[in-house]
C-alpha atoms as a PDB file:
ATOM      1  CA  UNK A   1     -92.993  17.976  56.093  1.00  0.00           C
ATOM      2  CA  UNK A   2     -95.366  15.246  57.229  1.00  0.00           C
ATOM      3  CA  UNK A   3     -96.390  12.703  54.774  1.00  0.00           C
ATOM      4  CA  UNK A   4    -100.260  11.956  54.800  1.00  0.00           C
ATOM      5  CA  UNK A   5     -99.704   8.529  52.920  1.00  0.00           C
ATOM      6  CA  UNK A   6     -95.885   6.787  52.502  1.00  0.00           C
ATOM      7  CA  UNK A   7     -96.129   3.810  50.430  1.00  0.00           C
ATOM      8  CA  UNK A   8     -92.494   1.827  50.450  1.00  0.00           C
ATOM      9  CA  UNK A   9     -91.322  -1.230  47.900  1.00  0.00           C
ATOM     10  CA  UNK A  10     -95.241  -2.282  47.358  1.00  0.00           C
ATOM     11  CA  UNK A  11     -95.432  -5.588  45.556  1.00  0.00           C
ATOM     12  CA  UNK A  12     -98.633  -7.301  44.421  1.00  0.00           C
ATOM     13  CA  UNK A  13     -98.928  -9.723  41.669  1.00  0.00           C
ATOM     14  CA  UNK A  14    -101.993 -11.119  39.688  1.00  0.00           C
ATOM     15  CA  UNK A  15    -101.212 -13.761  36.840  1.00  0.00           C
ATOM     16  CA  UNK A  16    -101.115 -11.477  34.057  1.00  0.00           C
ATOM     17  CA  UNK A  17    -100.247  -7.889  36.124  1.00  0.00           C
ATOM     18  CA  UNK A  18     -98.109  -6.991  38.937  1.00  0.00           C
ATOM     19  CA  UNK A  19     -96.617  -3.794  41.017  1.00  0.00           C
ATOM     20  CA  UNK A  20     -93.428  -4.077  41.742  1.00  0.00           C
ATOM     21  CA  UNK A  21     -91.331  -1.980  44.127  1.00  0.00           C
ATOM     22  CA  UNK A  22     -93.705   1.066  43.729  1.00  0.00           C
ATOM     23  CA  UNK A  23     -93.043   3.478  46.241  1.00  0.00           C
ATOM     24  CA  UNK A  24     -94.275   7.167  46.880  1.00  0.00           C
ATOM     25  CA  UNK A  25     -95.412   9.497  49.485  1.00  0.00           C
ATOM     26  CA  UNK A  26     -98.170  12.390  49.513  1.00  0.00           C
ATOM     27  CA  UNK A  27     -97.447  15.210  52.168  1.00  0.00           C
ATOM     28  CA  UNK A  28    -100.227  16.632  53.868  1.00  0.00           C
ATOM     29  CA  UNK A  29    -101.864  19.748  52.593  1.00  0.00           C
ATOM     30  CA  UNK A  30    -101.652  18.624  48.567  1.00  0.00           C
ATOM     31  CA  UNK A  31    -102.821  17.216  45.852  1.00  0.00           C
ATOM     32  CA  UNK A  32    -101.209  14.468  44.082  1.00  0.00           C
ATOM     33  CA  UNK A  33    -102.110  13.446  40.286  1.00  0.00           C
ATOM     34  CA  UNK A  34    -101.806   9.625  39.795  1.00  0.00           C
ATOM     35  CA  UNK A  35    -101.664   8.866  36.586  1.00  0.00           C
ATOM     36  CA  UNK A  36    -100.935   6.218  33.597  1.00  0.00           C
ATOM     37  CA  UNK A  37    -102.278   4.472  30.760  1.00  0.00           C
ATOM     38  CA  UNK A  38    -105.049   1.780  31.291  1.00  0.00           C
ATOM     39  CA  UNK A  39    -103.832  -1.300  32.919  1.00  0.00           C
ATOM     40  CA  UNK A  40    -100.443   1.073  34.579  1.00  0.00           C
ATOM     41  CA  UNK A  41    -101.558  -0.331  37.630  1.00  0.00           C
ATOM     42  CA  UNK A  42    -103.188   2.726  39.041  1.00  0.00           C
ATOM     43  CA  UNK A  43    -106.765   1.126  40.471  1.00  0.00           C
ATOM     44  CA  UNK A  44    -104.295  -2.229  42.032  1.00  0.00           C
ATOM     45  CA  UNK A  45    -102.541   0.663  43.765  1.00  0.00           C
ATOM     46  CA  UNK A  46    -105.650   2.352  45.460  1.00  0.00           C
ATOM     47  CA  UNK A  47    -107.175  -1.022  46.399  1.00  0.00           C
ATOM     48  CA  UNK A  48    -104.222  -1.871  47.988  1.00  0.00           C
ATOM     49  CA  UNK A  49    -103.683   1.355  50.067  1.00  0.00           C
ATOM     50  CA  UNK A  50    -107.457   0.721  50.830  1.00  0.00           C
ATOM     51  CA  UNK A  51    -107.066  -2.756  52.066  1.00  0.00           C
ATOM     52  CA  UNK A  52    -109.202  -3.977  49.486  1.00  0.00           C
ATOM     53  CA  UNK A  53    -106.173  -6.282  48.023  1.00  0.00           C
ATOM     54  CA  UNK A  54    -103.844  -8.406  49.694  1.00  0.00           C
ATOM     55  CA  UNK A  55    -100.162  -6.925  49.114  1.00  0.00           C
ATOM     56  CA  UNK A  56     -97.413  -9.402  48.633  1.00  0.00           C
ATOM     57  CA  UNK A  57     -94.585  -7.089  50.589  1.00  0.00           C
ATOM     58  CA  UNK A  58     -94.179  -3.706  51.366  1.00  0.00           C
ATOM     59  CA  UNK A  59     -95.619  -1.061  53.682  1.00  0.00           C
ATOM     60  CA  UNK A  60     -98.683   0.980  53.341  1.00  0.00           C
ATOM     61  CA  UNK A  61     -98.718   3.957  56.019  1.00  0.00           C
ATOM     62  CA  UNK A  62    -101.400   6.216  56.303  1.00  0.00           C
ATOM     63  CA  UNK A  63    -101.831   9.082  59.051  1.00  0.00           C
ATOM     64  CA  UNK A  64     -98.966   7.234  60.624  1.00  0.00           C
ATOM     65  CA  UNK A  65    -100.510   3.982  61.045  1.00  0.00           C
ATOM     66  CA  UNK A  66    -100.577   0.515  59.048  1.00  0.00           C
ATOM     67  CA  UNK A  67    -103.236  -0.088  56.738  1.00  0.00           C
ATOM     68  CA  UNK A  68    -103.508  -3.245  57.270  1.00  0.00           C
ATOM     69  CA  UNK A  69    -103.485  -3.655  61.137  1.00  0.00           C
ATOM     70  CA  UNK A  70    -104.747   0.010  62.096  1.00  0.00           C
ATOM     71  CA  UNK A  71    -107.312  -0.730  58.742  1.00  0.00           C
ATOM     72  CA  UNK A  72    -110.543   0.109  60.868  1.00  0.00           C
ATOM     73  CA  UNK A  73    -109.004   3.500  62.115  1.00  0.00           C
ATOM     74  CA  UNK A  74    -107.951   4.710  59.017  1.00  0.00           C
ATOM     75  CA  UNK A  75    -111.228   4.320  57.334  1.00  0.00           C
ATOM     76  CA  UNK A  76    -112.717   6.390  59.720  1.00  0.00           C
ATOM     77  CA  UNK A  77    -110.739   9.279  58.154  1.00  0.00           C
ATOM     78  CA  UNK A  78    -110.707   8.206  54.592  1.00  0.00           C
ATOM     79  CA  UNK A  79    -112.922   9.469  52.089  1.00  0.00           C
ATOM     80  CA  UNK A  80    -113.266   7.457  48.703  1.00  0.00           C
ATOM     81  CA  UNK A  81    -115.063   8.465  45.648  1.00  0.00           C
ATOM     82  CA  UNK A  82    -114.468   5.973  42.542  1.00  0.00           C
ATOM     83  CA  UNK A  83    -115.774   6.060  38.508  1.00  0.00           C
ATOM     84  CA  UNK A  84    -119.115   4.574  39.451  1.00  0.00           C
ATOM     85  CA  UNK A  85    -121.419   5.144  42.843  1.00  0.00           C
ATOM     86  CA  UNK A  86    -120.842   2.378  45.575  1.00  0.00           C
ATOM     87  CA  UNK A  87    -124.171   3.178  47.164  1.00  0.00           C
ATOM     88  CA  UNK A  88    -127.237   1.619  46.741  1.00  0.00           C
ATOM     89  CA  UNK A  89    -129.105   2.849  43.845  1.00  0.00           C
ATOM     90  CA  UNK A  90    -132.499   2.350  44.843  1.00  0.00           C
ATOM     91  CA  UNK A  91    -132.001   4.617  48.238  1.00  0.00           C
ATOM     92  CA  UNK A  92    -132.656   8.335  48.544  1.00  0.00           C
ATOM     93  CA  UNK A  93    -129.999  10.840  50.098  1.00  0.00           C
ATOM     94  CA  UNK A  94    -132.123  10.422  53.295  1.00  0.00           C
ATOM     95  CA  UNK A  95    -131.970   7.000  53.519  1.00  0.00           C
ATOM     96  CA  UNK A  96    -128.316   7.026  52.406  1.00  0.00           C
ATOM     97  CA  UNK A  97    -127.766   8.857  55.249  1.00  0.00           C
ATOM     98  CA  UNK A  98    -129.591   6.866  57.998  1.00  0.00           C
ATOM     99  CA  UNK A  99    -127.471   3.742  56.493  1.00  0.00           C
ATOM    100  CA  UNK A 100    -123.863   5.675  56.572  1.00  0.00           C
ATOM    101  CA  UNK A 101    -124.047   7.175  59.995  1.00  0.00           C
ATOM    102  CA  UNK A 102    -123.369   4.412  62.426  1.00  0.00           C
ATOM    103  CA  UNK A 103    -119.935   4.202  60.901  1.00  0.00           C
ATOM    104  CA  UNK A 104    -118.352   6.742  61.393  1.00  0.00           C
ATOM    105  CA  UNK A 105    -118.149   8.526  64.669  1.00  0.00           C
ATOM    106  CA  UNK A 106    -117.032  11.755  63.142  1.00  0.00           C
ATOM    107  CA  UNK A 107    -120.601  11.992  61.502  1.00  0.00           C
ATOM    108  CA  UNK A 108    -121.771  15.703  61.557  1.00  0.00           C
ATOM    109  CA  UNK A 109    -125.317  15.526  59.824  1.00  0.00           C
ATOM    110  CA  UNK A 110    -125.561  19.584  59.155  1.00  0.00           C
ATOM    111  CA  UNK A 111    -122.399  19.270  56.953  1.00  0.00           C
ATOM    112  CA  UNK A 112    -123.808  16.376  55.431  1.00  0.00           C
ATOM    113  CA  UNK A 113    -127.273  18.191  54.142  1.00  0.00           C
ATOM    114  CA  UNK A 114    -125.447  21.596  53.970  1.00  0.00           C
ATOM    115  CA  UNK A 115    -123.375  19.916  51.100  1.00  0.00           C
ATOM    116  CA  UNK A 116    -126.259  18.062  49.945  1.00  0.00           C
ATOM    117  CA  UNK A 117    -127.837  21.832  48.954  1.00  0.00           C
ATOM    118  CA  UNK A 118    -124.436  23.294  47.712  1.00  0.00           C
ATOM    119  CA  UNK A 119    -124.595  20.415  45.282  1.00  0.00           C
ATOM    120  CA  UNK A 120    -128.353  20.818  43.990  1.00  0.00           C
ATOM    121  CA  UNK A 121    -128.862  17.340  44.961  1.00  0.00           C
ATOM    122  CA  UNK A 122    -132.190  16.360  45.436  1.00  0.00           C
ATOM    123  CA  UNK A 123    -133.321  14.328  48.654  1.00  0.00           C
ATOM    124  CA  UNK A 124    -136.046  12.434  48.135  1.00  0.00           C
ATOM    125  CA  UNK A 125    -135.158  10.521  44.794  1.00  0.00           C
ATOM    126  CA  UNK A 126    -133.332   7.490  44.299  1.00  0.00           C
ATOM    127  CA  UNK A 127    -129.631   8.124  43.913  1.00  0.00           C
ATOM    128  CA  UNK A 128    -129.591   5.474  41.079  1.00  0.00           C
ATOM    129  CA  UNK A 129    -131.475   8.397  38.845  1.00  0.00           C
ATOM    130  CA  UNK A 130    -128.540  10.650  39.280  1.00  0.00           C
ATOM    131  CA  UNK A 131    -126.748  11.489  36.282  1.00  0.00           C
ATOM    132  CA  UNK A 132    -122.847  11.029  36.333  1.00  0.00           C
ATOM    133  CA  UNK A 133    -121.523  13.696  38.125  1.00  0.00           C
ATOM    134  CA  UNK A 134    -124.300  13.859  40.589  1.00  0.00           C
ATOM    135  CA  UNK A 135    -123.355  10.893  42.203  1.00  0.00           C
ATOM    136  CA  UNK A 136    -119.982  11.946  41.886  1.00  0.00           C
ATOM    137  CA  UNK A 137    -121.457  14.899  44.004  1.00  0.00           C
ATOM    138  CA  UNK A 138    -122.918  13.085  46.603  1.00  0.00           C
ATOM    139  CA  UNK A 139    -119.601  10.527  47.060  1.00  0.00           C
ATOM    140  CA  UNK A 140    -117.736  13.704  47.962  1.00  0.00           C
ATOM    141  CA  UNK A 141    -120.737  15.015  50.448  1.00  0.00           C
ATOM    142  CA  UNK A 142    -120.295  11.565  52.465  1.00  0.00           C
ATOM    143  CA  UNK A 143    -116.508  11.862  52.748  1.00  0.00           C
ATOM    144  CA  UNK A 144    -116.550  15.786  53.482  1.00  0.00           C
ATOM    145  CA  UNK A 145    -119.273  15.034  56.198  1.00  0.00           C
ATOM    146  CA  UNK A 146    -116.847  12.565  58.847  1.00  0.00           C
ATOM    147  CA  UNK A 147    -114.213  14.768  58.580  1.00  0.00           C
ATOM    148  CA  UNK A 148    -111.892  12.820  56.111  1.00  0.00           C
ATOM    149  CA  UNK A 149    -107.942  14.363  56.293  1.00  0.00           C
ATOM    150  CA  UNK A 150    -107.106  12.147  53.161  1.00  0.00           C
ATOM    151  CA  UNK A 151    -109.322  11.960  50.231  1.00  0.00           C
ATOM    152  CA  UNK A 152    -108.646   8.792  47.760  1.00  0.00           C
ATOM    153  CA  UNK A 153    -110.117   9.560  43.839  1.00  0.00           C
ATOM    154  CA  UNK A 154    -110.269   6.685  41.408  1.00  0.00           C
ATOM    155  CA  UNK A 155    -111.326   8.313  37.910  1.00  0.00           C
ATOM    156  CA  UNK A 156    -113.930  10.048  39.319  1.00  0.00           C
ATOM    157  CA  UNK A 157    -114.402  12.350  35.991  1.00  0.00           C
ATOM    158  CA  UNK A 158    -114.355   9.864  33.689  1.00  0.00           C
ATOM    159  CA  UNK A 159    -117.651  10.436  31.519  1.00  0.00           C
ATOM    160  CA  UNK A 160    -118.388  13.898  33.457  1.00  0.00           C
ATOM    161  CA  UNK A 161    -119.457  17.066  31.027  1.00  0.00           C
ATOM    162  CA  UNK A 162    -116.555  19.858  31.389  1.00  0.00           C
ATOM    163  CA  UNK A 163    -118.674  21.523  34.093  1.00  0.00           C
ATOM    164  CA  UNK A 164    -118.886  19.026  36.455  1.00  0.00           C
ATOM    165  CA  UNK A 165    -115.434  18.249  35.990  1.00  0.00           C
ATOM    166  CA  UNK A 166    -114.555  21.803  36.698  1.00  0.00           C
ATOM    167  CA  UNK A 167    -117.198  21.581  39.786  1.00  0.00           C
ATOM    168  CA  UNK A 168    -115.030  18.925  40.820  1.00  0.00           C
ATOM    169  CA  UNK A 169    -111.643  20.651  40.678  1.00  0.00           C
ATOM    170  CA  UNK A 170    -113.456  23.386  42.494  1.00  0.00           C
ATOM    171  CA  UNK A 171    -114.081  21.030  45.312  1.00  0.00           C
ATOM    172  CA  UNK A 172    -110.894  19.669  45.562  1.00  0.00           C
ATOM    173  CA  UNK A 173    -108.833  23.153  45.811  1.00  0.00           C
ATOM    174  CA  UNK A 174    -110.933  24.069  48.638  1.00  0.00           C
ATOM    175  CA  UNK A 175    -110.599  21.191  50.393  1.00  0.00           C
ATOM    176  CA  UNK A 176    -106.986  21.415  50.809  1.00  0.00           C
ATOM    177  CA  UNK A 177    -107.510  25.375  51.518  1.00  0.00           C
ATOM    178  CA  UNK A 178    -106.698  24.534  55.402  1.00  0.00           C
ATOM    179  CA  UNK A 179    -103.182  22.431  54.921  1.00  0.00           C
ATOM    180  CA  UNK A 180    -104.740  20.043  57.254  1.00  0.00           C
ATOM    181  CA  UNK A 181    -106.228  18.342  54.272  1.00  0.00           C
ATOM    182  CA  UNK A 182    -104.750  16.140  51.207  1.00  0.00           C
ATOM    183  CA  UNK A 183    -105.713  14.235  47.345  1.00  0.00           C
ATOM    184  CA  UNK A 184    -104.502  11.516  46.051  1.00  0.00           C
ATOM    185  CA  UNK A 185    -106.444  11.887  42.353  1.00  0.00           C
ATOM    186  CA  UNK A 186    -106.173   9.104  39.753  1.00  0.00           C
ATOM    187  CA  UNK A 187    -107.183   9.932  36.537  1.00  0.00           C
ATOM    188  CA  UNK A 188    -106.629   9.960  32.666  1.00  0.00           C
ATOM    189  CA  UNK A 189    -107.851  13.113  32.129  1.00  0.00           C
ATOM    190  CA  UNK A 190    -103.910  15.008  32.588  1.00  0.00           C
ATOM    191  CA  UNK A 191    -105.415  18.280  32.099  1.00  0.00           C
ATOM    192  CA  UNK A 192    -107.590  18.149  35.445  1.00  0.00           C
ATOM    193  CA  UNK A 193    -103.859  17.102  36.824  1.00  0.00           C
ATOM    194  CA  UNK A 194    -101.996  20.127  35.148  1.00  0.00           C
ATOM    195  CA  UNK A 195    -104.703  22.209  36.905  1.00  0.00           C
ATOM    196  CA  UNK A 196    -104.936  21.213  40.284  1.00  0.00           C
ATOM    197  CA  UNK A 197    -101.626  18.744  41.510  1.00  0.00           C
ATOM    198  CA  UNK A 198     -99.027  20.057  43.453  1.00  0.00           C
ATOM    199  CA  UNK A 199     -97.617  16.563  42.976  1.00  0.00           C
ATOM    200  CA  UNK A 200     -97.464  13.975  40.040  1.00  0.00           C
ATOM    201  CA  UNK A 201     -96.825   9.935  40.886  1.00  0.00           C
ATOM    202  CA  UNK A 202     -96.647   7.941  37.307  1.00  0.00           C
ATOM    203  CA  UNK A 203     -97.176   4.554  36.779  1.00  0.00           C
ATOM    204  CA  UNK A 204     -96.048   2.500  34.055  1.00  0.00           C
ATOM    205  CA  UNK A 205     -96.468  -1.517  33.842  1.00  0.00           C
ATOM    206  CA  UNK A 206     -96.915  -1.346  37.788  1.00  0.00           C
ATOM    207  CA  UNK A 207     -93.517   0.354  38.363  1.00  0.00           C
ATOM    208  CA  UNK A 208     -92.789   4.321  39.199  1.00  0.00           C
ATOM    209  CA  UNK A 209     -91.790   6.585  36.258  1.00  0.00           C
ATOM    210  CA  UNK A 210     -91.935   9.323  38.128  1.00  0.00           C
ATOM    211  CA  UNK A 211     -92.829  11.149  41.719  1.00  0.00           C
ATOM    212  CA  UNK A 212     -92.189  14.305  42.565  1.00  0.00           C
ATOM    213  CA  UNK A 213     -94.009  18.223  42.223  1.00  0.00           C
ATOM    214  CA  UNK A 214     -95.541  18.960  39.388  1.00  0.00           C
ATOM    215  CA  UNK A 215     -92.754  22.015  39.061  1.00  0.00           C
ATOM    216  CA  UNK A 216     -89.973  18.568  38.743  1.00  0.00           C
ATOM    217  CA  UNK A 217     -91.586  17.249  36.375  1.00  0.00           C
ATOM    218  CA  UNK A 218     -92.216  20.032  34.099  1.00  0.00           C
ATOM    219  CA  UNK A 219     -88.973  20.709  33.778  1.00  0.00           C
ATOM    220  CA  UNK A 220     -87.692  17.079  33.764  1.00  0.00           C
ATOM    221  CA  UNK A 221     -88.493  16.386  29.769  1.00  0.00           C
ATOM    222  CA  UNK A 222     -88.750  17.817  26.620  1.00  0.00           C
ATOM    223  CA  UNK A 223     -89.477  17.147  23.059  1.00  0.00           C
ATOM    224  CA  UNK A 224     -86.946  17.014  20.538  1.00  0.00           C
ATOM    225  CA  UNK A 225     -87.274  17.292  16.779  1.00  0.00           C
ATOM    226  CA  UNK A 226     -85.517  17.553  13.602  1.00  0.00           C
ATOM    227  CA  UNK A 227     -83.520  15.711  10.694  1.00  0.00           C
ATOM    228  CA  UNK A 228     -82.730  12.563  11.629  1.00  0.00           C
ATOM    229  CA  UNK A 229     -79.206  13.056  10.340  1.00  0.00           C
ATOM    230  CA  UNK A 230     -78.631  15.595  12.719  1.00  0.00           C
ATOM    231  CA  UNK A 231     -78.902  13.487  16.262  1.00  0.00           C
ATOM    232  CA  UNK A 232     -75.754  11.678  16.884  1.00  0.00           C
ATOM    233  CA  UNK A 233     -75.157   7.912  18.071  1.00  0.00           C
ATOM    234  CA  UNK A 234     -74.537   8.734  21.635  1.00  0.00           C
ATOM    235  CA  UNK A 235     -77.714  10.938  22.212  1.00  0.00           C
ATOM    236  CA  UNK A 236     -80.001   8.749  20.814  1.00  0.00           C
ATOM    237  CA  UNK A 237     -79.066   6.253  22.894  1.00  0.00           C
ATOM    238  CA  UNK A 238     -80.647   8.311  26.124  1.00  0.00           C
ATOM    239  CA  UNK A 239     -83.760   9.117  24.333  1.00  0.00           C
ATOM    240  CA  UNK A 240     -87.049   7.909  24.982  1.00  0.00           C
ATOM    241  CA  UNK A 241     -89.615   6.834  22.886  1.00  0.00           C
ATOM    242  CA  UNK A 242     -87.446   7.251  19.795  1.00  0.00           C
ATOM    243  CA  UNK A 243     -90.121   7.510  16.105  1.00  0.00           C
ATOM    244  CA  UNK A 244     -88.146   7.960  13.019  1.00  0.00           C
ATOM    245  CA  UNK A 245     -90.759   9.561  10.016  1.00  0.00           C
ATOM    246  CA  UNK A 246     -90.065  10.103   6.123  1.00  0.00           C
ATOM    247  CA  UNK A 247     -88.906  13.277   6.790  1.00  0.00           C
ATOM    248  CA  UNK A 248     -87.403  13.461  10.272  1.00  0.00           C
ATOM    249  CA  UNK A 249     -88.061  12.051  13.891  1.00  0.00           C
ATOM    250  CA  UNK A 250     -89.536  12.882  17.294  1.00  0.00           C
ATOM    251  CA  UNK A 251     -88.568  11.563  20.399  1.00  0.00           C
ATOM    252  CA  UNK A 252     -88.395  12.519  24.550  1.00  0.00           C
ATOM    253  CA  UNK A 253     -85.368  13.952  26.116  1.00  0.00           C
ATOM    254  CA  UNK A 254     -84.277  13.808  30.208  1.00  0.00           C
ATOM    255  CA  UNK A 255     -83.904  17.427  29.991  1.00  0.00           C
ATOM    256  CA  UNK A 256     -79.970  16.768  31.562  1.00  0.00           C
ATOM    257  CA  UNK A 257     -78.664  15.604  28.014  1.00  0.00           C
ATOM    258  CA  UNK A 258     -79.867  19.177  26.533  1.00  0.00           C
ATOM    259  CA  UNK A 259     -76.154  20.435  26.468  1.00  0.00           C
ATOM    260  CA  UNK A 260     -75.864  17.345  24.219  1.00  0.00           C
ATOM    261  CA  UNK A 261     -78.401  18.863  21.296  1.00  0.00           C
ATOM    262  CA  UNK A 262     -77.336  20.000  18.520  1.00  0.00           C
ATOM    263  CA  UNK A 263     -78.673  23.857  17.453  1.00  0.00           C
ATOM    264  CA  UNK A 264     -79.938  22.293  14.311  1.00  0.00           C
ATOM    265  CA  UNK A 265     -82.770  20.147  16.403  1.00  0.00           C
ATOM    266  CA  UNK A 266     -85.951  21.834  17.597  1.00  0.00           C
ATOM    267  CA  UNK A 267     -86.831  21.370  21.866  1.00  0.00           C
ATOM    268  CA  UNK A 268     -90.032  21.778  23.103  1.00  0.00           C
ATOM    269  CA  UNK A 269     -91.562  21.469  26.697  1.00  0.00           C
ATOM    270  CA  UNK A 270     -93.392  17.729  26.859  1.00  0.00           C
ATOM    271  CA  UNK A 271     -96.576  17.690  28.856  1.00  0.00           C
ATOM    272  CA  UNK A 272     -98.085  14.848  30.483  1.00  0.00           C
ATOM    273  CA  UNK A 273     -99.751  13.560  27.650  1.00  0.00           C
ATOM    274  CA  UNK A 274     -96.832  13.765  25.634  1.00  0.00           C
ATOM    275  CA  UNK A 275     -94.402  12.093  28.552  1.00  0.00           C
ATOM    276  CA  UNK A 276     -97.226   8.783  29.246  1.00  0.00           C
ATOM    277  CA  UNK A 277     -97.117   8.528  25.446  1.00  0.00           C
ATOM    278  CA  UNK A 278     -93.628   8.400  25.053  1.00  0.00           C
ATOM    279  CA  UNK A 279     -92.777   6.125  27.870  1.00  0.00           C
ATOM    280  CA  UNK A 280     -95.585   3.962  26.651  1.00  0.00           C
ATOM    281  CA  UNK A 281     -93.577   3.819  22.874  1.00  0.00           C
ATOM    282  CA  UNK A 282     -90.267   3.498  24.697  1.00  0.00           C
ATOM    283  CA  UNK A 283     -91.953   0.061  26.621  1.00  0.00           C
ATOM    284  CA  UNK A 284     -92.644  -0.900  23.254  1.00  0.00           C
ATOM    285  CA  UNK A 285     -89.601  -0.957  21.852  1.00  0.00           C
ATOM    286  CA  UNK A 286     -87.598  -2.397  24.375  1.00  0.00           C
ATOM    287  CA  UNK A 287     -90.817  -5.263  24.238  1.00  0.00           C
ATOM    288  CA  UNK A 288     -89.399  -5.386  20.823  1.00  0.00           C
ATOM    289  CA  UNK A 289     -85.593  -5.910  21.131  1.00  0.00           C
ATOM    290  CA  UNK A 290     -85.973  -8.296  23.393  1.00  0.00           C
ATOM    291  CA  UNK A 291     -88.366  -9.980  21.541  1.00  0.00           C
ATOM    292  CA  UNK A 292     -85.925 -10.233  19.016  1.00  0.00           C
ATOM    293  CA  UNK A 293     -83.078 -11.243  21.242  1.00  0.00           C
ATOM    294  CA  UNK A 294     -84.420 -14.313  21.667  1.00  0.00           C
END
């Protein structure tokens, strides 16, 4: 299977953030959900596939090539749609246009305005009167009109209504119709992910969780639930997330200790909002012990 994107030991450090080691890959013809809580490392990720940050080590291959030395080429195949519109505000879709075309030699102007009307979106206005998921709209028209094979999604339905987000998801299935075409969608919505990903990369404090199908990584965790009498020394050891309450506990399971349960303890499957919440609590208290280690 040929892998669209392949991103191997990426390092990049700020003074109060870094990645470290984060490594992935996105085969072509999919959608992959990239997700994580605020400040994961998610939008240093996408900047740095998109040359936009200087990595520290590591490789960043897309379509085959570098994206640092082959940078030019690969943005000529690239479409990018982030949270808020990059374009000039004060231009109309016409003008837009007549600004966008010189760069990309893959231009095809009737694809351009025949997306333009499958959107609603007016012509002649200034872009900066959109509301939020017009814009969003008319980021996706430029990157479906030069042909982009990989298209890059940096909360793009933050703040939409539930029918543009669905619009959206719309989009995004048929893009990938043809196999030819791939997603890599970052986002903190998890449902939109549930709906549409055929793959799931999660970040946590700039380092993997997780990467692999969707399929993986429902069946990877569970919830687990009961008296906290019940769970013995050993297998709370491997949980994750571990909250005791007045009258039991609840914590996350690697679903390859559940021969270790006892039948008095209640499972249940953990979605993604439940798995991000749980790593998040299980940083926490390891930010804890060794706090008190010291």
């Amino acid at each position: 299977m040929e892998n669209i994107l392949e991103i191997k030991k990426l390092n990049k450090a700020y003074p109060d953030f870094a990645l470290k080691d984060v490594s992935f890959s996105l085969p072509r013809g999919f959608i992959m959900g990239f997700v994580g809580e605020n400040g994961s490392g998610k939008t240093t990720t996408i900047r740095s596939i998109l040359d936009m940050a200087k990595i520290d080590s590591g490789k960043i291959s897309i379509f085959g090539l570098d994206s640092v030395s082959d940078s030019v080429a690969i943005k000529q195949r690239l479409g990018v749609v982030f949270d808020s519109l990059y374009l000039a505000e004060h231009l109309s879709v016409t003008q837009i246009e007549k600004q966008l075309m010189p760069f990309y030699s893959a231009w095809d102007t009737k694809v351009f305005h025949s997306r333009i009307r499958q959107f609603g979106l007016p012509e002649d206005k200034a872009v900066g009167t959109f509301s939020k998921g017009m814009k969003m709209k008319l980021m996706i028209a430029v990157a479906l009109s030069h042909d982009a094979e990989l298209m890059i999604l940096d909360e793009p339905t933050s703040g939409l209504d539930p029918v543009a987000r669905d619009e959206l998801l719309d989009i995004l299935a048929e893009y990938i119709e043809d196999e030819k075409h791939s997603v890599l969608f970052s986002t903190h919505i998890t449902a939109d992910v549930e709906r549409v990903a055929d793959y799931i990369t999660m970040l946590h404090g700039g380092k993997v969780w997780f990467t692999g199908t969707k399929d993986e990584l429902d069946s990877k965790y569970v919830l687990l639930k009961g008296a906290e009498a019940d769970l013995p020394d050993a297998l709370r050891k491997k949980c994750i997330g571990f909250h005791a309450y007045r009258n039991g506990f609840e914590t996350m399971l690697d679903t390859q200790y559940l021969d270790e349960v006892p039948d008095s303890l209640v499972t249940e499957k953990a979605n993604i909002d439940e798995i991000l919440v749980y790593i998040a609590k299980e940083a926490h208290r390891e930010e804890l012990s060794e706090s008190d280690a010291v």
